[in-house]
C-alpha atoms as a PDB file:
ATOM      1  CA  UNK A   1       0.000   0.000   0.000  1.00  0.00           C
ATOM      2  CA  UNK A   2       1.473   3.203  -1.246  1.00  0.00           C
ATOM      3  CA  UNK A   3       1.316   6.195   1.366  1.00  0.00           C
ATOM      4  CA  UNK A   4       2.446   9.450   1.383  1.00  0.00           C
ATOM      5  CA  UNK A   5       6.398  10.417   2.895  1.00  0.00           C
ATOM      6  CA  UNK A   6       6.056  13.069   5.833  1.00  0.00           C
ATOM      7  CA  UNK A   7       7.540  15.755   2.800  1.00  0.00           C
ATOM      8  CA  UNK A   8       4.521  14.969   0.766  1.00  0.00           C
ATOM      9  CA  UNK A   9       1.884  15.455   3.584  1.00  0.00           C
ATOM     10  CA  UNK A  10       3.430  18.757   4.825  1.00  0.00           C
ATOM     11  CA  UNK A  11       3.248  19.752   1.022  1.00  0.00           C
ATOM     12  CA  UNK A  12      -0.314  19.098   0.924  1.00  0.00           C
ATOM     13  CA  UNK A  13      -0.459  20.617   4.297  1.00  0.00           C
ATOM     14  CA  UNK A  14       1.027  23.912   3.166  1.00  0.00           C
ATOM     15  CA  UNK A  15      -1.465  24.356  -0.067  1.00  0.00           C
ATOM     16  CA  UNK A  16      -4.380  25.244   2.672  1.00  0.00           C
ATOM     17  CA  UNK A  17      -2.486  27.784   4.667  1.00  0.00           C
ATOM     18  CA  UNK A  18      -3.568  30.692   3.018  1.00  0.00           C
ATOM     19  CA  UNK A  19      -2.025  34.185   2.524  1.00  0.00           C
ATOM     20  CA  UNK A  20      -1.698  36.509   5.581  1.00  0.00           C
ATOM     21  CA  UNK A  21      -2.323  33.793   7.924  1.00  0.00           C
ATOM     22  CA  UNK A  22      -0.069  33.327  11.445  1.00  0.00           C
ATOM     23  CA  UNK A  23       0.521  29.783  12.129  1.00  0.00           C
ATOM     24  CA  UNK A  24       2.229  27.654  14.470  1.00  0.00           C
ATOM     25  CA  UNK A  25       4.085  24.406  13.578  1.00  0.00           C
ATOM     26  CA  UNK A  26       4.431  21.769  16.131  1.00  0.00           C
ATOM     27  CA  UNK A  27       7.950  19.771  17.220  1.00  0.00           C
ATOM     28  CA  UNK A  28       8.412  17.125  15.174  1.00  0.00           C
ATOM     29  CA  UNK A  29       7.081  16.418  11.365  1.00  0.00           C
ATOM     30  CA  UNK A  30       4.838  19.705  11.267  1.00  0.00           C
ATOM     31  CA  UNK A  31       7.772  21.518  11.148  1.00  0.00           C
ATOM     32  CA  UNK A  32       8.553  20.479   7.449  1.00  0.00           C
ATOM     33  CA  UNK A  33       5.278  22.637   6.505  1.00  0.00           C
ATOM     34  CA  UNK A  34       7.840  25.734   6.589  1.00  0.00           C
ATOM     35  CA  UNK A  35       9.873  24.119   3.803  1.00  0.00           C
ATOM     36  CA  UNK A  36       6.553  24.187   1.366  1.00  0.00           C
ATOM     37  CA  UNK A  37       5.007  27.305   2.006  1.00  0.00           C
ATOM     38  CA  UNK A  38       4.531  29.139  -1.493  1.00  0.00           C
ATOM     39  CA  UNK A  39       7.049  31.885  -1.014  1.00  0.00           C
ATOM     40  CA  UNK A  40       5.405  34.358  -3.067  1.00  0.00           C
ATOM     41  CA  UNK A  41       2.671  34.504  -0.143  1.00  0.00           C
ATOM     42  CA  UNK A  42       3.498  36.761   3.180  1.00  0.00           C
ATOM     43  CA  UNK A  43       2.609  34.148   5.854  1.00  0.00           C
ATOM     44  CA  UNK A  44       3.843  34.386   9.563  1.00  0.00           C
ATOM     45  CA  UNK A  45       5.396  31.731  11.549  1.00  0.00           C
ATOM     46  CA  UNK A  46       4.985  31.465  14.962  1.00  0.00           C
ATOM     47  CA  UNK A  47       7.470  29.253  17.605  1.00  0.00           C
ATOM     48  CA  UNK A  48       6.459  29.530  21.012  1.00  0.00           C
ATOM     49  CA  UNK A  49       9.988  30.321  22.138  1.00  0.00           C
ATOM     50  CA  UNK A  50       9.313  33.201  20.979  1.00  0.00           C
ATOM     51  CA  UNK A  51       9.607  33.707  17.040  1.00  0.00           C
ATOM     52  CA  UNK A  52       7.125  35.409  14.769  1.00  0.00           C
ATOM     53  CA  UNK A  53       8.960  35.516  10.852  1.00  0.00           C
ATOM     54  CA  UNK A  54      10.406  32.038  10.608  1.00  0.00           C
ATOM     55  CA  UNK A  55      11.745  30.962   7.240  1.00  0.00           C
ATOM     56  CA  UNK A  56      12.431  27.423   6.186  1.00  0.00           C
ATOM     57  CA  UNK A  57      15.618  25.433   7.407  1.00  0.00           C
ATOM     58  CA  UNK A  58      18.713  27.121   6.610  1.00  0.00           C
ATOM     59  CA  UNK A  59      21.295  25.640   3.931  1.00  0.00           C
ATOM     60  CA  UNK A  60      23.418  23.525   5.290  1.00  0.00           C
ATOM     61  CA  UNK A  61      26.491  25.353   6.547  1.00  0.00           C
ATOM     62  CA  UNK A  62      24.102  27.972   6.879  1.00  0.00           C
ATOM     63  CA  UNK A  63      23.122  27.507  10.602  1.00  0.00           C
ATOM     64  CA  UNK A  64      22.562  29.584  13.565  1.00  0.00           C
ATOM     65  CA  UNK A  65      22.690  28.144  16.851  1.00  0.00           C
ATOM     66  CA  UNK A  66      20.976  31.229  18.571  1.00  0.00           C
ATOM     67  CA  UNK A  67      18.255  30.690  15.814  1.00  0.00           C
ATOM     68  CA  UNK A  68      16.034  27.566  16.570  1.00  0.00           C
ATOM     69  CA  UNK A  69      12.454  26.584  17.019  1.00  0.00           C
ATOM     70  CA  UNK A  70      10.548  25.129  20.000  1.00  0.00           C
ATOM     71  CA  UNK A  71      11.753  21.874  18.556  1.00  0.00           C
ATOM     72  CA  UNK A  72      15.459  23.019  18.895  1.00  0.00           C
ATOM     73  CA  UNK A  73      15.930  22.703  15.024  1.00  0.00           C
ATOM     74  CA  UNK A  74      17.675  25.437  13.140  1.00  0.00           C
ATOM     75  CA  UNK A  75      15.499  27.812  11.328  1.00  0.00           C
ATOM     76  CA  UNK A  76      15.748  30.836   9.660  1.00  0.00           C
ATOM     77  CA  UNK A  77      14.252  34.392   9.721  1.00  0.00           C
ATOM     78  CA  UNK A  78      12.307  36.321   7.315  1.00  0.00           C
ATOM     79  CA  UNK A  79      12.458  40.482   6.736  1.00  0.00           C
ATOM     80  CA  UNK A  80      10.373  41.682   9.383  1.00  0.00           C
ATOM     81  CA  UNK A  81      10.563  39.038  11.906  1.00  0.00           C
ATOM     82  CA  UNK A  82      10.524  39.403  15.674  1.00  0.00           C
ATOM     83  CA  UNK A  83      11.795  38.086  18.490  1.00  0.00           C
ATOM     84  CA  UNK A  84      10.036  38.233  22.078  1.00  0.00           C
ATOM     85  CA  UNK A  85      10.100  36.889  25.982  1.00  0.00           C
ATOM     86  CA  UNK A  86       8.620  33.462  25.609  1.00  0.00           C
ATOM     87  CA  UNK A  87       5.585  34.790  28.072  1.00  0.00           C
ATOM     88  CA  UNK A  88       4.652  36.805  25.032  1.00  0.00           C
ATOM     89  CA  UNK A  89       4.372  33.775  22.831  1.00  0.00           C
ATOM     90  CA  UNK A  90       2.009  32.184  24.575  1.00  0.00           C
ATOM     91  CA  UNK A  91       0.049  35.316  24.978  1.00  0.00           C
ATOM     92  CA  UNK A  92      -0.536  35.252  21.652  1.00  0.00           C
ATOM     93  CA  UNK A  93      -1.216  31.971  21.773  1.00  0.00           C
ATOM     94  CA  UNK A  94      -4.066  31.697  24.777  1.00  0.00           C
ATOM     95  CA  UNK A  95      -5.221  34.553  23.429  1.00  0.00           C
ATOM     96  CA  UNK A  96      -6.613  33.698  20.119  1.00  0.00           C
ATOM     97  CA  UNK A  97      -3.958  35.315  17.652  1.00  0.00           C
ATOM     98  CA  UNK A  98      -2.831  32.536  15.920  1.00  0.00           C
ATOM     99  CA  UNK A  99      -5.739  31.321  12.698  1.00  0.00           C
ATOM    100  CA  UNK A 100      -3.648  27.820  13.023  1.00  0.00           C
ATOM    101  CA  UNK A 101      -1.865  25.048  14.538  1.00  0.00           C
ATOM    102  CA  UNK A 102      -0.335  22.213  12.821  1.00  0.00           C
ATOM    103  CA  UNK A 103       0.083  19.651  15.279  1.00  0.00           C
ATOM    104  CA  UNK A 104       1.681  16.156  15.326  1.00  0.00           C
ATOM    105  CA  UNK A 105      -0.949  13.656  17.197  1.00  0.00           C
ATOM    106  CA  UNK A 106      -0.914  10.227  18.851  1.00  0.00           C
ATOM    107  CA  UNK A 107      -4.712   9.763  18.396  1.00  0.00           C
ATOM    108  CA  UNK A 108      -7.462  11.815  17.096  1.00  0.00           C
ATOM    109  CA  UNK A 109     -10.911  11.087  17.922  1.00  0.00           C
ATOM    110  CA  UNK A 110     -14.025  11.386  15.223  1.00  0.00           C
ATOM    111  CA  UNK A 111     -15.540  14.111  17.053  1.00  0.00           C
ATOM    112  CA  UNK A 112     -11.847  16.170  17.193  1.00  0.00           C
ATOM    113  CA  UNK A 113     -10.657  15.387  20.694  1.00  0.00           C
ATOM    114  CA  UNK A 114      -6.760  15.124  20.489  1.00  0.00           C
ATOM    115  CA  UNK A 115      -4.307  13.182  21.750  1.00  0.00           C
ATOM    116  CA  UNK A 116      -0.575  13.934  21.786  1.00  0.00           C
ATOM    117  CA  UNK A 117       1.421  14.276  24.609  1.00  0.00           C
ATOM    118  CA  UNK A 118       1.414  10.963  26.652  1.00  0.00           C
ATOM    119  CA  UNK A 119       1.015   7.329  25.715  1.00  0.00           C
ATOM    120  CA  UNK A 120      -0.416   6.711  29.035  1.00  0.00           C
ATOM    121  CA  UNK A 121       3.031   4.023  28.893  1.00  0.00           C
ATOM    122  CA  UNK A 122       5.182   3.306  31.914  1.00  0.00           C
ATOM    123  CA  UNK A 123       8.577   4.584  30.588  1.00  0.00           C
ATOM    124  CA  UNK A 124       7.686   7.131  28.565  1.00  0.00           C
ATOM    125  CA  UNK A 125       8.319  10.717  28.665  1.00  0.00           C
ATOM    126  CA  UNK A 126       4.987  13.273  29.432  1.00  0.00           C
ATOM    127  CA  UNK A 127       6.090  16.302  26.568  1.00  0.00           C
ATOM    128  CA  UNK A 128       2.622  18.268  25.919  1.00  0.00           C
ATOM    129  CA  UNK A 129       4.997  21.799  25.688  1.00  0.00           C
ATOM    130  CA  UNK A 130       2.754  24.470  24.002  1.00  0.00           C
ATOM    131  CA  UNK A 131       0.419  21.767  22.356  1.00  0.00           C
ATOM    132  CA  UNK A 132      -2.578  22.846  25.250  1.00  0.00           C
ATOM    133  CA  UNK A 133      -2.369  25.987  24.595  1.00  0.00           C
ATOM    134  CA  UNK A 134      -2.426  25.835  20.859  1.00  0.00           C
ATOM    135  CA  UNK A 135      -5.399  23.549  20.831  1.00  0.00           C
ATOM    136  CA  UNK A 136      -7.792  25.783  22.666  1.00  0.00           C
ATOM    137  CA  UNK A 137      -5.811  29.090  21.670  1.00  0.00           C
ATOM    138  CA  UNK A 138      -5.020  28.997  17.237  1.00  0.00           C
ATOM    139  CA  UNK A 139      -8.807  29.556  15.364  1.00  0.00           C
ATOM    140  CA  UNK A 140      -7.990  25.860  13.337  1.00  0.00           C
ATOM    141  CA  UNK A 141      -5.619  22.895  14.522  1.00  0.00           C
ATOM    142  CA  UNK A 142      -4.131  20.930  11.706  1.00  0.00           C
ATOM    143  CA  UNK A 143      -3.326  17.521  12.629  1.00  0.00           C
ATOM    144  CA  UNK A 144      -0.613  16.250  10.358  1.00  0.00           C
ATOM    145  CA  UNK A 145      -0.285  12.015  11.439  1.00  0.00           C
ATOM    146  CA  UNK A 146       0.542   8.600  10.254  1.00  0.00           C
ATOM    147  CA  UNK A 147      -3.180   6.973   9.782  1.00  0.00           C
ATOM    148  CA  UNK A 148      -1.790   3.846  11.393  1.00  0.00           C
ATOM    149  CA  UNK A 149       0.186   2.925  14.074  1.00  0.00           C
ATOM    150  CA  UNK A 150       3.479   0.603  13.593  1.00  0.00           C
ATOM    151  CA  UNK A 151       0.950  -2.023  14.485  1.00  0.00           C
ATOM    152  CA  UNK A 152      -1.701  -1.175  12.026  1.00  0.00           C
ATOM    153  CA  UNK A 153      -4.331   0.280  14.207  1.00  0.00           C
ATOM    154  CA  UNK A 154      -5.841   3.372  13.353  1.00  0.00           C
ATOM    155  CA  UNK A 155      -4.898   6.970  15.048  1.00  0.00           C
ATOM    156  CA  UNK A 156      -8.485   7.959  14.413  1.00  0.00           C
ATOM    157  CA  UNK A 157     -10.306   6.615  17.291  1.00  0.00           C
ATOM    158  CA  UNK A 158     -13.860   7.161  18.614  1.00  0.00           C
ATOM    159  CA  UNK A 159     -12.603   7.801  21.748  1.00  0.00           C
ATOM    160  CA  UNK A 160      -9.151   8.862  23.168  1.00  0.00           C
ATOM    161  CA  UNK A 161      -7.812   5.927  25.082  1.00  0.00           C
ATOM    162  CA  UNK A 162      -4.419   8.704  25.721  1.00  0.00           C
ATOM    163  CA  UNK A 163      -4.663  11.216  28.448  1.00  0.00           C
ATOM    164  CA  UNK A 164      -6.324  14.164  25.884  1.00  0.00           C
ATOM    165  CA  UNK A 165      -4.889  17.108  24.984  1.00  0.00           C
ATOM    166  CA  UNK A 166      -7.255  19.235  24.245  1.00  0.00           C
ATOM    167  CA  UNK A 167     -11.677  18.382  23.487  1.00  0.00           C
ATOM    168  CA  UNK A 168     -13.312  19.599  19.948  1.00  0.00           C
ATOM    169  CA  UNK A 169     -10.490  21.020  19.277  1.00  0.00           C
ATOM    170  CA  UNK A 170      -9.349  19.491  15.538  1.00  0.00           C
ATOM    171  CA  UNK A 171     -10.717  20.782  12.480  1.00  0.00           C
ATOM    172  CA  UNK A 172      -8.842  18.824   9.875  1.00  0.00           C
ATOM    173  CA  UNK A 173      -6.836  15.695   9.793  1.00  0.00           C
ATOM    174  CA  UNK A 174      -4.044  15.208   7.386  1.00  0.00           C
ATOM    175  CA  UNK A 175      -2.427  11.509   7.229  1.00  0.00           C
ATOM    176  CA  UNK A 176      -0.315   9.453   4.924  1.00  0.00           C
ATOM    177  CA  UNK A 177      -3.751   8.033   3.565  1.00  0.00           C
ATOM    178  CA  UNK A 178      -6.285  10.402   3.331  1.00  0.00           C
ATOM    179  CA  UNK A 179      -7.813  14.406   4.151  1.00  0.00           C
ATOM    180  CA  UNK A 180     -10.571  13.920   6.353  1.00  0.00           C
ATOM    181  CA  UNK A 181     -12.595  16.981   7.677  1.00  0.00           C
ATOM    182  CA  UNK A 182     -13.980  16.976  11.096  1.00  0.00           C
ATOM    183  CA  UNK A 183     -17.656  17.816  10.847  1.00  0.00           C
ATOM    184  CA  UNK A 184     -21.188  18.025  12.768  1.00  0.00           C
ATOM    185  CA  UNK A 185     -22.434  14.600  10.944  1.00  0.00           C
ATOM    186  CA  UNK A 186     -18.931  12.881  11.531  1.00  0.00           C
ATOM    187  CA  UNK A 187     -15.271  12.726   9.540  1.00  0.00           C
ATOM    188  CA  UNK A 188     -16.047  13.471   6.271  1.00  0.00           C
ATOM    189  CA  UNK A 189     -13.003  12.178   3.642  1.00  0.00           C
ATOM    190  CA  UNK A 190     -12.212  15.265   1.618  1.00  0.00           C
ATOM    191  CA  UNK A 191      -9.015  13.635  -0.477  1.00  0.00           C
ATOM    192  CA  UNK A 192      -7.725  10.185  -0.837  1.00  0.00           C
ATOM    193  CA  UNK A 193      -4.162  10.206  -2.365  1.00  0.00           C
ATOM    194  CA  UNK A 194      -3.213   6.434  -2.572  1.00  0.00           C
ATOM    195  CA  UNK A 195      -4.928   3.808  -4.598  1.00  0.00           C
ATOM    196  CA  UNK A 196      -7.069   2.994  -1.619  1.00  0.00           C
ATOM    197  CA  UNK A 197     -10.720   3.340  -2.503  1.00  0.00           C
ATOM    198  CA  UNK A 198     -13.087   4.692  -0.011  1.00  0.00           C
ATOM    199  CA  UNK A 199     -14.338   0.987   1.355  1.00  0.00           C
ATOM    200  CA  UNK A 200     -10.628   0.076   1.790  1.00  0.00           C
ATOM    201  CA  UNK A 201      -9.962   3.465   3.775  1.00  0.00           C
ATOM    202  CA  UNK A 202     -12.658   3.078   5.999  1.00  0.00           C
ATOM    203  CA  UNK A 203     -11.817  -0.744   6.749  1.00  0.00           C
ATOM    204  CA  UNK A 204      -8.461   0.792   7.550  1.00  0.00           C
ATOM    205  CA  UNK A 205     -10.004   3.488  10.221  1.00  0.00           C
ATOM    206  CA  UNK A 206     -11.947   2.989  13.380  1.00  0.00           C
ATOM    207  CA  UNK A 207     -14.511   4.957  12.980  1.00  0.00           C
ATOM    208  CA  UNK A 208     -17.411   5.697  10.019  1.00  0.00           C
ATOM    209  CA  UNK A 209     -16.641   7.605   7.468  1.00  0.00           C
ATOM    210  CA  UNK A 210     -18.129  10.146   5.205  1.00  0.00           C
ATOM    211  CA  UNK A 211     -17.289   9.898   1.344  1.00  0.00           C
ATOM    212  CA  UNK A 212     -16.831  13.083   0.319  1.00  0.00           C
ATOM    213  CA  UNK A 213     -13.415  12.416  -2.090  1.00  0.00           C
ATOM    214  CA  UNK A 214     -12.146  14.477  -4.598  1.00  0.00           C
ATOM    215  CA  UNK A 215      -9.400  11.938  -5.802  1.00  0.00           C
ATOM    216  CA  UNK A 216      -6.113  14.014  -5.752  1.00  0.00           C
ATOM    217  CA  UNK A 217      -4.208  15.311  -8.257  1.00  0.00           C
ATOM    218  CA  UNK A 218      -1.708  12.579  -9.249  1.00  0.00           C
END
């Protein structure tokens, strides 16, 4: 089964950030969305270290270690960007400045509760860093995942069995798979990019499905 690489889903993320928006990218794969932003469009990324004007990843060679995301990864800065005290950031976060989040998830349930700071496992590290504020604080959250776990069970759950990160909080869900809007009637399937048809998606996914597919451009 062909899916998408993480570069190909943060391209497709990047088409539906539009012009003049502010936007946060999570730690981890989100991050690559800066890398496919159409650079003819003035849109403003936000780190909640406190960064407003990030570029994509420098060249390599080209690196700054004072200049780094929330993630620690180099990054660069845009004409016009700003730096601030890291209570500012999530000012502007909690307070409703940012129109959206792109966030990594471990689940995502069908009515938009997320999932993605704890496992709920033993040995594992708690890391939910800005991702509370950002789900109750940016106008959308973007959730950019893997549709299935190493295992092969689907991250789109009916309910959260992780400790959850924030409730109603997801408006779209971007995997390896499939575009799948969160809606009053349920998850409607905007985009399938593999060769998956619907009835093999939704086998694939633990909850019902909507078919509302536009196939994607090949």
């Amino acid at each position: 089964m062909k899916r998408l690489t993480r570069d190909e889903m943060a391209r497709r993320v990047a088409q539906d950030i539009p012009e003049g928006a502010y936007v946060n990218l999570g730690i981890g794969v989100p991050t690559l969305v800066a890398n496919h932003l159409d650079p003819s469009k003035e849109i403003f990324l936000h780190s909640e270290n406190g960064l407003l004007g990030m570029g994509p990843a420098p060249a390599p060679g080209d690196e700054d270690d004072e200049l780094i995301n929330a993630g620690k990864q180099h990054v660069t800065l845009l004409t016009g960007g700003a730096y601030f005290h890291h209570a500012d950031s999530f000012a502007m976060m909690r307070g409703g400045h940012l129109d959206y989040c792109v966030l990594g998830a471990f689940q995502v349930s069908a009515n938009g509760d997320l999932a993605n700071w704890h496992t709920g496992a033993p040995d594992a590290i708690p890391a939910v860093g800005g991702a509370m504020d950002l789900a109750i604080g940016a106008k959308q959250v973007f959730v950019m995942m893997e549709h299935l776990t190493k295992q092969g069970e689907s991250k789109i759950v009916a309910q959260c069995s992780y400790p959850v990160t924030g409730v109603q909080c997801v408006s779209r869900i971007y995997t390896d798979l499939a575009v799948l809007d969160v809606t009053s009637d349920g998850l409607a399937v905007s985009e399938i990019f593999t060769d998956l048809s619907f009835d093999e998606l939704q086998k694939l996914t633990g909850v019902p499905l909507i078919d509302a597919t536009r196939r994607a451009a090949a």
